[in-house]
Protein backbone atom coordinates (compact mmCIF):
# COMPACT_ATOMS: atom_id res chain seq x y z
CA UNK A 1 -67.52 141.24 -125.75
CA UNK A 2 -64.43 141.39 -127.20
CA UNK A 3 -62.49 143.34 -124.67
CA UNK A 4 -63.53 141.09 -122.02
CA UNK A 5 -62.66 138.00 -124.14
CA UNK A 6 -58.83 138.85 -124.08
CA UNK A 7 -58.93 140.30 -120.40
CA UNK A 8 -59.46 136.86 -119.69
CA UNK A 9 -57.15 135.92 -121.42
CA UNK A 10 -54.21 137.85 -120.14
CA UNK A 11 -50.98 137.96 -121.51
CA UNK A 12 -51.25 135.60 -124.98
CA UNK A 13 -49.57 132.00 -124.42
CA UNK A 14 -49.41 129.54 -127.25
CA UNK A 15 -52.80 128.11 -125.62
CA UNK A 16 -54.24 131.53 -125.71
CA UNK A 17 -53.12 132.18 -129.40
CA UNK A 18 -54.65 128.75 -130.86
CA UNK A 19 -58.08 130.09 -128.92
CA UNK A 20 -57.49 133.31 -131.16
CA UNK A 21 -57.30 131.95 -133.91
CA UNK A 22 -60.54 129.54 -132.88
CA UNK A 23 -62.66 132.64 -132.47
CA UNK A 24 -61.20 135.37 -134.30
CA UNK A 25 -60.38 132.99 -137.56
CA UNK A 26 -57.08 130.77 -139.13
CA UNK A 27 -54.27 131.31 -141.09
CA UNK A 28 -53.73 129.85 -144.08
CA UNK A 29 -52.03 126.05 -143.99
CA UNK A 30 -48.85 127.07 -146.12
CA UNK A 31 -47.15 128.67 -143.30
CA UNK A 32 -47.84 132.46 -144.66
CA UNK A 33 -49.11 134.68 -143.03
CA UNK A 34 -52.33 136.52 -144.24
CA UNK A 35 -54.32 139.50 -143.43
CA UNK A 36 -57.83 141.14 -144.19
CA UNK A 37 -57.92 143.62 -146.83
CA UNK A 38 -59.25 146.87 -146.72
CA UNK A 39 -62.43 146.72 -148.88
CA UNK A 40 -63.49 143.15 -146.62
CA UNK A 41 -62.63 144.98 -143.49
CA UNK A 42 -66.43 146.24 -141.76
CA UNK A 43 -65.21 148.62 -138.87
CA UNK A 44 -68.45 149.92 -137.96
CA UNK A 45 -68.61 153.41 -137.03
CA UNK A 46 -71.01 154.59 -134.58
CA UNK A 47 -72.59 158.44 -134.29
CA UNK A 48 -72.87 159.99 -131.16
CA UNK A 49 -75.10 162.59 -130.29
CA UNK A 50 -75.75 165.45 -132.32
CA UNK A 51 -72.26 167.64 -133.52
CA UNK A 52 -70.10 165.38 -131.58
CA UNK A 53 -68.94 164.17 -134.78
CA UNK A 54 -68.11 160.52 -134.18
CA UNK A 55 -66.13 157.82 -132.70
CA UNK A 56 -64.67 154.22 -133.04
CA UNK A 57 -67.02 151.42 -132.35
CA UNK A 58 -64.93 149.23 -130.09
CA UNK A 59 -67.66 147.30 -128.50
CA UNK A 60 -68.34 144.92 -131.85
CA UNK A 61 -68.95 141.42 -130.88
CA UNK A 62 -66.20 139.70 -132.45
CA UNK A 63 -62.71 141.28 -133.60
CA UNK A 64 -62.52 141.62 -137.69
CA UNK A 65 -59.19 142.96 -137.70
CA UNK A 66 -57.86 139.44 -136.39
CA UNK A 67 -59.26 137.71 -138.95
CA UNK A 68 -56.74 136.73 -141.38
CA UNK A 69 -57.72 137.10 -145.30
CA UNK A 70 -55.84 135.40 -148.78
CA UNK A 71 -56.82 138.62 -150.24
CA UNK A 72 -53.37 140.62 -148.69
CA UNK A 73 -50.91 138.33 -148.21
CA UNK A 74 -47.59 138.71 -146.70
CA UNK A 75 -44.83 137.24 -149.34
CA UNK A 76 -42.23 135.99 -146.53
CA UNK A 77 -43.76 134.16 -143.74
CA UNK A 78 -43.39 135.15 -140.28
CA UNK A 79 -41.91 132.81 -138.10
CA UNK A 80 -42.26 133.00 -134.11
CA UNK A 81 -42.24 136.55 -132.35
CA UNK A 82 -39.03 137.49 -130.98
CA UNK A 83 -38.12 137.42 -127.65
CA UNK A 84 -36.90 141.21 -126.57
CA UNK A 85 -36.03 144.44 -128.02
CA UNK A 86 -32.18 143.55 -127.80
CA UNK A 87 -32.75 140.76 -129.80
CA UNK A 88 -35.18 142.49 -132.62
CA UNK A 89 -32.58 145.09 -133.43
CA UNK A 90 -30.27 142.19 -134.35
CA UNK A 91 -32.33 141.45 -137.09
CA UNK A 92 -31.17 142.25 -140.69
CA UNK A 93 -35.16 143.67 -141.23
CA UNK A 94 -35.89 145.16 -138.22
CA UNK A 95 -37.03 149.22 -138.93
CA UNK A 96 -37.58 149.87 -135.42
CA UNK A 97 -37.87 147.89 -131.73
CA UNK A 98 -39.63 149.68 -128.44
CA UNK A 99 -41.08 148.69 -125.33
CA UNK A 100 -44.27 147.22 -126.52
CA UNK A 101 -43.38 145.55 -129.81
CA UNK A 102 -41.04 145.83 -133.05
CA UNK A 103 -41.37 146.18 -137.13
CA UNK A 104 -39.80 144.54 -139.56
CA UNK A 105 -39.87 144.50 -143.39
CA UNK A 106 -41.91 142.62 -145.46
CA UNK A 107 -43.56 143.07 -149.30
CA UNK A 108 -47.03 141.90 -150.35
CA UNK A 109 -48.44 140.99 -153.76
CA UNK A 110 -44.50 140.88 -155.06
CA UNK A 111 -43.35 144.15 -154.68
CA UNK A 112 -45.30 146.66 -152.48
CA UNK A 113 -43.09 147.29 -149.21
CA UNK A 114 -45.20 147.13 -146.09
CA UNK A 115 -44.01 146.72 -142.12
CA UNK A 116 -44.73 143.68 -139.86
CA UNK A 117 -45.62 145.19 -136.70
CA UNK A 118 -45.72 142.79 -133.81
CA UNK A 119 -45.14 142.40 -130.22
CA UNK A 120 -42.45 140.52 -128.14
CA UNK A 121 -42.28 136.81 -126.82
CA UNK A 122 -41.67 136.69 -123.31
CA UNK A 123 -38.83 134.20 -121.97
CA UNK A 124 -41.52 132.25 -120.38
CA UNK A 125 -42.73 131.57 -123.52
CA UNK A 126 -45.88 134.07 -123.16
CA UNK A 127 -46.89 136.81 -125.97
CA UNK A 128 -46.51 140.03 -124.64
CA UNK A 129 -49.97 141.47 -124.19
CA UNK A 130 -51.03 142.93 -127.31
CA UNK A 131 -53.19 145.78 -126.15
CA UNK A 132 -50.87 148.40 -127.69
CA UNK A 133 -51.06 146.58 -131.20
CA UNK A 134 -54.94 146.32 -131.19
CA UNK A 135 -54.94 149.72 -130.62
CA UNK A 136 -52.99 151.14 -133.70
CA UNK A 137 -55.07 148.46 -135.73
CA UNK A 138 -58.61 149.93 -134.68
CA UNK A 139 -57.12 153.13 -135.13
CA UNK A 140 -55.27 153.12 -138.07
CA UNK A 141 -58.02 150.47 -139.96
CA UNK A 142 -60.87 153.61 -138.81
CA UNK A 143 -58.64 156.26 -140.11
CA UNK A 144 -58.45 154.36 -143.69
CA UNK A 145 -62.54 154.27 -143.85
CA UNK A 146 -62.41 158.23 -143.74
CA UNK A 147 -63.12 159.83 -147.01
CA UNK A 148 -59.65 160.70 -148.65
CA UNK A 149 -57.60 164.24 -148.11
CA UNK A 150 -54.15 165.26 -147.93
CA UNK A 151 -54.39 165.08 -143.96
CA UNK A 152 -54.18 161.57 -144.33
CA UNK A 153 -50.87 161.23 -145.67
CA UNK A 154 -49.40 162.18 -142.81
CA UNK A 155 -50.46 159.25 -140.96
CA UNK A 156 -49.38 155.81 -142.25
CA UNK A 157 -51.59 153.81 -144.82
CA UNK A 158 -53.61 151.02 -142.93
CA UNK A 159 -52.43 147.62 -145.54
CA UNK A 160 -53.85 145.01 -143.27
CA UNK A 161 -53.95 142.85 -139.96
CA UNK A 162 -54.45 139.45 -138.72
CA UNK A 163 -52.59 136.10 -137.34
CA UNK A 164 -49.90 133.72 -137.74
CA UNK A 165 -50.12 130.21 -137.91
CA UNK A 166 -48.88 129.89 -134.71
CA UNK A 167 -51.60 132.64 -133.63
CA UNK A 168 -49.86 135.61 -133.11
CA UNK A 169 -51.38 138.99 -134.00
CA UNK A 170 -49.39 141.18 -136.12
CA UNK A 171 -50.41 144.39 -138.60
CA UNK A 172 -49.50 145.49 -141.78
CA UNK A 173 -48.68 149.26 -142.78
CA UNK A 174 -46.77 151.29 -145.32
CA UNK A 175 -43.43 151.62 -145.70
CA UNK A 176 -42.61 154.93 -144.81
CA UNK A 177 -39.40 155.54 -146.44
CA UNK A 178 -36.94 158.52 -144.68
CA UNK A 179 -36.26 159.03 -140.96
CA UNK A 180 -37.45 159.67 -137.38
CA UNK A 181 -37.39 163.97 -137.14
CA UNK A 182 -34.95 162.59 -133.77
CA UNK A 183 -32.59 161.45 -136.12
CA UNK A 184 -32.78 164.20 -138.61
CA UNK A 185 -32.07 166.41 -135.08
CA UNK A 186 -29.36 164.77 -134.18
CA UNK A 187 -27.37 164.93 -136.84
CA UNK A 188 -28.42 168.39 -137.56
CA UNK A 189 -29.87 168.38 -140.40
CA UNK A 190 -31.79 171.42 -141.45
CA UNK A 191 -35.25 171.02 -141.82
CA UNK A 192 -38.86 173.02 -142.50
CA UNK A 193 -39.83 173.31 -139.46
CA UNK A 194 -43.04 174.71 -139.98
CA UNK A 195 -43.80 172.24 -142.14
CA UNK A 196 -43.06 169.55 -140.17
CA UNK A 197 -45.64 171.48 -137.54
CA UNK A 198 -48.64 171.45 -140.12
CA UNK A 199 -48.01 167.58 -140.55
CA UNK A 200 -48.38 166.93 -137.60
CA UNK A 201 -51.34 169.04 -136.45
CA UNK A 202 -53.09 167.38 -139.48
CA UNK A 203 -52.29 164.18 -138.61
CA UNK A 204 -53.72 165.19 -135.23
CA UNK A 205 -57.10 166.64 -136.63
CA UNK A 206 -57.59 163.40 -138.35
CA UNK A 207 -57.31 161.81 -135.22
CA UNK A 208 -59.77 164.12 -133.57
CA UNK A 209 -62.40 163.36 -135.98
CA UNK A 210 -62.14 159.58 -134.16
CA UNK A 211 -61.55 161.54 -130.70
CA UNK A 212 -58.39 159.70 -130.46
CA UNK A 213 -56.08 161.55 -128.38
CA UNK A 214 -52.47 160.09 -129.59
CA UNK A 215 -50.30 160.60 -126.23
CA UNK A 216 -47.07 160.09 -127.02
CA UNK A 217 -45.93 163.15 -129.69
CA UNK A 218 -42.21 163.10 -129.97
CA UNK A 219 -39.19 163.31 -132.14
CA UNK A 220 -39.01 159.68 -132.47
CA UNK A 221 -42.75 158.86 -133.11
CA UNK A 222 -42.61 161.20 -135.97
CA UNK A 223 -41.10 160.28 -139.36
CA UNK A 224 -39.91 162.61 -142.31
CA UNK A 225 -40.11 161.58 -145.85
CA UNK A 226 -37.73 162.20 -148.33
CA UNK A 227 -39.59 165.48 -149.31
CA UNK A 228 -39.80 166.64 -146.18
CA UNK A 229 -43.63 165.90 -145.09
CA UNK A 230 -44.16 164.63 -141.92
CA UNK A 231 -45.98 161.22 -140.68
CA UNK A 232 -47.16 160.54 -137.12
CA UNK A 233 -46.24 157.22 -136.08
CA UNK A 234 -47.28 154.78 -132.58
CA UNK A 235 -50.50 154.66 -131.29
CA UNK A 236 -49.95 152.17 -128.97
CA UNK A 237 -50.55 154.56 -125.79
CA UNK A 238 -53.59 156.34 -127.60
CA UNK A 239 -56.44 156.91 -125.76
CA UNK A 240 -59.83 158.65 -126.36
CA UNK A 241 -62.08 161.27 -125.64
CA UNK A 242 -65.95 161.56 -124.75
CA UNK A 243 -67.13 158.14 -126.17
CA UNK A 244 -64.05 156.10 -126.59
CA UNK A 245 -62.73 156.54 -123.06
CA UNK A 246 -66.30 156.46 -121.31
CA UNK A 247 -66.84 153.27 -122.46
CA UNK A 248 -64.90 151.09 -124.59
CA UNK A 249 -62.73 148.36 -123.08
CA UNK A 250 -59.56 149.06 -124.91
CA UNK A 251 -59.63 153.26 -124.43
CA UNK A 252 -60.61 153.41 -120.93
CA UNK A 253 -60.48 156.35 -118.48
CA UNK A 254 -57.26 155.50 -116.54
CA UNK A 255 -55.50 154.89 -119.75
CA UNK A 256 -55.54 158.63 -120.35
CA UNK A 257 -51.87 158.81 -118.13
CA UNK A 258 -49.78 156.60 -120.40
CA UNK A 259 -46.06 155.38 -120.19
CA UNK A 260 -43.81 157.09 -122.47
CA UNK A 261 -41.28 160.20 -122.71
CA UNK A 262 -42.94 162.16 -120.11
CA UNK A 263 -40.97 165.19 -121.05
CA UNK A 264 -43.46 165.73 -124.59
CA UNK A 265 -46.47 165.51 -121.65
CA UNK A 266 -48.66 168.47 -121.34
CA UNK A 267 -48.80 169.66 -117.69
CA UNK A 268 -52.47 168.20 -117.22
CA UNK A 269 -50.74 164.78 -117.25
CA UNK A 270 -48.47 166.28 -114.33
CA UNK A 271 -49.99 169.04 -112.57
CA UNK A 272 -52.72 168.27 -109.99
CA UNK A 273 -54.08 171.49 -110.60
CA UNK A 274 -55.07 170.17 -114.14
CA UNK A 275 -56.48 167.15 -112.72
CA UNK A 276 -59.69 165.74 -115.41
CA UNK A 277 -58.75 167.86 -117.87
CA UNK A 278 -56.37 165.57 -120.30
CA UNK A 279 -58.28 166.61 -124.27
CA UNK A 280 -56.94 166.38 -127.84
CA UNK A 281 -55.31 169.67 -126.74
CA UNK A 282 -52.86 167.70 -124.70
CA UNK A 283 -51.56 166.72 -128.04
CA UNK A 284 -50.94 170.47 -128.99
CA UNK A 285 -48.87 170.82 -126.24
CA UNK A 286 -46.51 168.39 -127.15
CA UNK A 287 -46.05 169.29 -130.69
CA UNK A 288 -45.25 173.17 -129.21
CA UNK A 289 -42.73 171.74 -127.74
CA UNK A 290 -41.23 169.44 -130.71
CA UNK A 291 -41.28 172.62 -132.73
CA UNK A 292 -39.32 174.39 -130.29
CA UNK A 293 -36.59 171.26 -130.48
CA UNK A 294 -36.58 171.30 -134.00
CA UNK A 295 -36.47 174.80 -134.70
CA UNK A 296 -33.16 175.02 -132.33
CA UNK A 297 -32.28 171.63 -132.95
CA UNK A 298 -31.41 171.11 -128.94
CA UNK A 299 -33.40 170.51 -126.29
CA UNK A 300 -31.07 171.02 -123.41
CA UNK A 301 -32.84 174.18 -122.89
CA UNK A 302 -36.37 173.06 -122.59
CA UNK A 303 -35.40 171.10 -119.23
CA UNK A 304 -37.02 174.98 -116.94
CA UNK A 305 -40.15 174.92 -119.34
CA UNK A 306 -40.71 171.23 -118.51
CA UNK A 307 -40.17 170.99 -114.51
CA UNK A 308 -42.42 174.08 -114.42
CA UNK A 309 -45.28 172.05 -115.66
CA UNK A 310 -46.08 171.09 -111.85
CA UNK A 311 -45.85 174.50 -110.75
CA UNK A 312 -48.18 177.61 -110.52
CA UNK A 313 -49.69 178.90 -113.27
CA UNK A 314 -47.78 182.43 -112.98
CA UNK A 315 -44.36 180.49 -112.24
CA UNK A 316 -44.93 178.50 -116.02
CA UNK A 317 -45.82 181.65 -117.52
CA UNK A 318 -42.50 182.69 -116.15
CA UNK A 319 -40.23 179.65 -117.68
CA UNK A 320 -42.82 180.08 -121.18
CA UNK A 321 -41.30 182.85 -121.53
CA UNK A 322 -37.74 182.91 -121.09
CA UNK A 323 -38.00 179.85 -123.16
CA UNK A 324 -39.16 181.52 -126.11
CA UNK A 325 -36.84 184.18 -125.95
CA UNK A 326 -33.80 181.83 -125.81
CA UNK A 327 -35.42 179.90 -128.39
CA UNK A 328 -35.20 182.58 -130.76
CA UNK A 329 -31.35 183.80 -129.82
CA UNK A 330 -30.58 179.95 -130.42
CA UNK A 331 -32.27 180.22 -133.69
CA UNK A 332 -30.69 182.92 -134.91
CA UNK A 333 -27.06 181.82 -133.66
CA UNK A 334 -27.76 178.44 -136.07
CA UNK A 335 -28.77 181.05 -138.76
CA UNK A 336 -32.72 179.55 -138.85
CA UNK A 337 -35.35 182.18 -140.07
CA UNK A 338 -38.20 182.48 -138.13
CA UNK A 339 -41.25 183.63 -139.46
CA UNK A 340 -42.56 186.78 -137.81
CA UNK A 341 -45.61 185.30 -135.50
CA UNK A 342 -44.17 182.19 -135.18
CA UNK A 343 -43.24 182.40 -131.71
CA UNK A 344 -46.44 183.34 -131.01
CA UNK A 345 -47.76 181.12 -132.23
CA UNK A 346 -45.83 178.06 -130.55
CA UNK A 347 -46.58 180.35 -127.44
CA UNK A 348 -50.24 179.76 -127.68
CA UNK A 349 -49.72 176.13 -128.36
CA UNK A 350 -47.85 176.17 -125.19
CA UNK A 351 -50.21 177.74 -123.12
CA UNK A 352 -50.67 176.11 -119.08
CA UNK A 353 -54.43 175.60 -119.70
CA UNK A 354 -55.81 173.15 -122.49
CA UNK A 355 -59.11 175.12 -122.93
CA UNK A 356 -56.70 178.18 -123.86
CA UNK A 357 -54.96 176.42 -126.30
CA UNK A 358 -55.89 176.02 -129.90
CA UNK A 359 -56.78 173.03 -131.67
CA UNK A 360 -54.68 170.85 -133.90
CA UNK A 361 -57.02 172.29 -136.56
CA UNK A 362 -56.70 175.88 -135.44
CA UNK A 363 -52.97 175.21 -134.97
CA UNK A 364 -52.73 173.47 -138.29
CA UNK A 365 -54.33 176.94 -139.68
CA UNK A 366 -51.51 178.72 -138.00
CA UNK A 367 -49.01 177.55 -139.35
CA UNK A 368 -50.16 177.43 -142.27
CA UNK A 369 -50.64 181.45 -142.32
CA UNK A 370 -47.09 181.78 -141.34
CA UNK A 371 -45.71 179.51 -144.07
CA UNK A 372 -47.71 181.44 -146.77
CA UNK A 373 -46.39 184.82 -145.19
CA UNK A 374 -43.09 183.76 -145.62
CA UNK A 375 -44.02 182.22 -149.46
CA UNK A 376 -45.15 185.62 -150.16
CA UNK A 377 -42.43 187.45 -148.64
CA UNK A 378 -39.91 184.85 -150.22
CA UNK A 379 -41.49 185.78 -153.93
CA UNK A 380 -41.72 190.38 -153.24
């Protein structure tokens, strides 16, 4: 199987590329890098049992999205991986360098902007292990089979994947043009908050139709377009739920505690008393608590909430609380209207168990209400 193909192989050398590209297909002999376009990309997706829904097949036999493909071709080709984050930000098209990998800018078919995402050389001359890439490809490539909807634009466009000459794996997306909502925060910029909140719950309820749980909801790993609609970003610590983390070799069980800001965790990935109970609702959690940052545009205050994620149930209660009550003073002091219910609404997002929490599509619904309220009360 595919997953135990690269376990063998380990952390990708030059050897272990050229075997890539022997099993998984070639680039083309120009130097250009080339990638498999959506209409010849066969992700199969497999049903599970009855109102499950369903889940991403990760067990095929050979990995498609490696393949490269003339039909989406990048117009600049990519030369070797670079060797550390340090060194990626030094580069006139980098968008964005992290611990697993960096983007860079690219166009395909002339004009039609796209990002290169890839992942680092090591100084030994090894490719970083490209789990976290393989994972945002399978996602990303499943979440562009699903019939269209608005939901979908706030996750970015799937444009293509596959390997250099030299066999490195990279992926192509879209272009998102605007911001990281950190960014926007820190240079206090006003923003629709609750608006920002239903983009990312429906990015999340797309993601829950694949039982992908994303991990790693922050600030940074959300982006904010020009019109002020959110996109989720990095899925590089996602995991999965029921099928995809019983049994898949890429979303397995002890993936579910990923690295990452630990302060956007829910307490289940902290509190012993939550042990086995990680869910898409861990997700919620974490966007309650983006919307409380970006509704007060600080987040020195959330530090009591947070440590009292590994404490009793009645002692988070406790810190939920005062939170949301200086979370509204703050508001008010930056002159931020808050919809009546809203609050409330974060509160339940924020609750100490996931099964009393709502889901990203229940949340999604919520905030929806309360931006129509206040569209209503706008127009009396």
């Amino acid at each position: 199987m595919v997953g135990a193909t690269l376990g063998r192989l380990g952390i990708f050398g030059r050897e272990a590329g050229q075997r890539l590209k022997e099993v998984f297909g070639s680039g083309q002999q120009d130097g250009s890098a080339t990638a498999q376009s959506d209409e010849q990309f066969n992700l199969s997706l497999a049903r599970p049992l009855a109102g499950e829904g369903f889940w991403i097949d990760f067990q095929e036999s050979r990995l498609a999205c490696w393949k490269t493909d003339s039909q989406v071709k990048a117009d600049h080709p990519l030369g070797p991986s670079i060797g550390d984050r340090d060194s990626a930000k030094s580069m006139m098209d980098c968008i964005a360098a992290g611990a697993n990998g960096y983007c860079t800018s690219n166009t395909v078919h002339g004009d039609t902007r796209v990002v290169v995402k890839r992942t680092f050389m090591l100084e030994d001359g090894q490719l970083q292990d490209p789990l976290g890439l393989w994972k945002e490809t399978r996602v990303l490539s499943a979440v562009a089979q699903l019939p269209d909807s608005s939901a979908k634009d706030h996750l970015p466009k799937y444009c293509g994947s596959g390997l250099t000459d030299a066999g490195e794996p990279y992926m192509l997306m879209e272009h998102i043009d605007g911001r990281s909502l950190e960014s926007a925060l820190s240079d206090d910029a006003r923003i629709d908050y609750v608006r920002i909140g239903i983009g990312i719950t429906s990015a999340l309820e797309i993601l829950n139709e694949l039982n992908v749980i994303h991990q790693d909801i922050k600030p940074d790993n959300i982006l904010v377009r020009p019109d002020g609609e959110a996109v989720v970003i990095d899925f590089g610590t996602a995991s999965g739920q029921r099928g995809i983390a019983a049994y898949s070799p890429i979303f397995k069980k002890e993936q579910l505690v990923p690295d990452g800001n630990q302060a956007y965790h829910a307490p289940e990935y902290e509190n012993p008393g939550l042990a086995n109970s990680i869910s898409p609702k861990s997700d919620v959690w974490s966007v309650g608590l983006v919307m409380l940052r970006a509704v007060t545009g600080s987040s020195d205050f959330l530090s009591a909430l947070i440590d009292a994620k590994c404490r009793t149930p009645q002692e988070y209660q406790a810190a939920l609380e005062s939170t949301l009550e200086v979370t509204g003073v703050i508001a008010e002091s930056r002159g931020a209207e808050v919809p009546e219910g809203f609050l409330a609404a974060i509160s339940a997002m924020l609750e100490f168990h996931p099964d009393q929490r709502p889901s990203a599509a229940e949340a999604a619904l919520l905030l929806k209400a309360l931006a129509l309220e206040d569209c209503q009360m706008a127009g009396a």
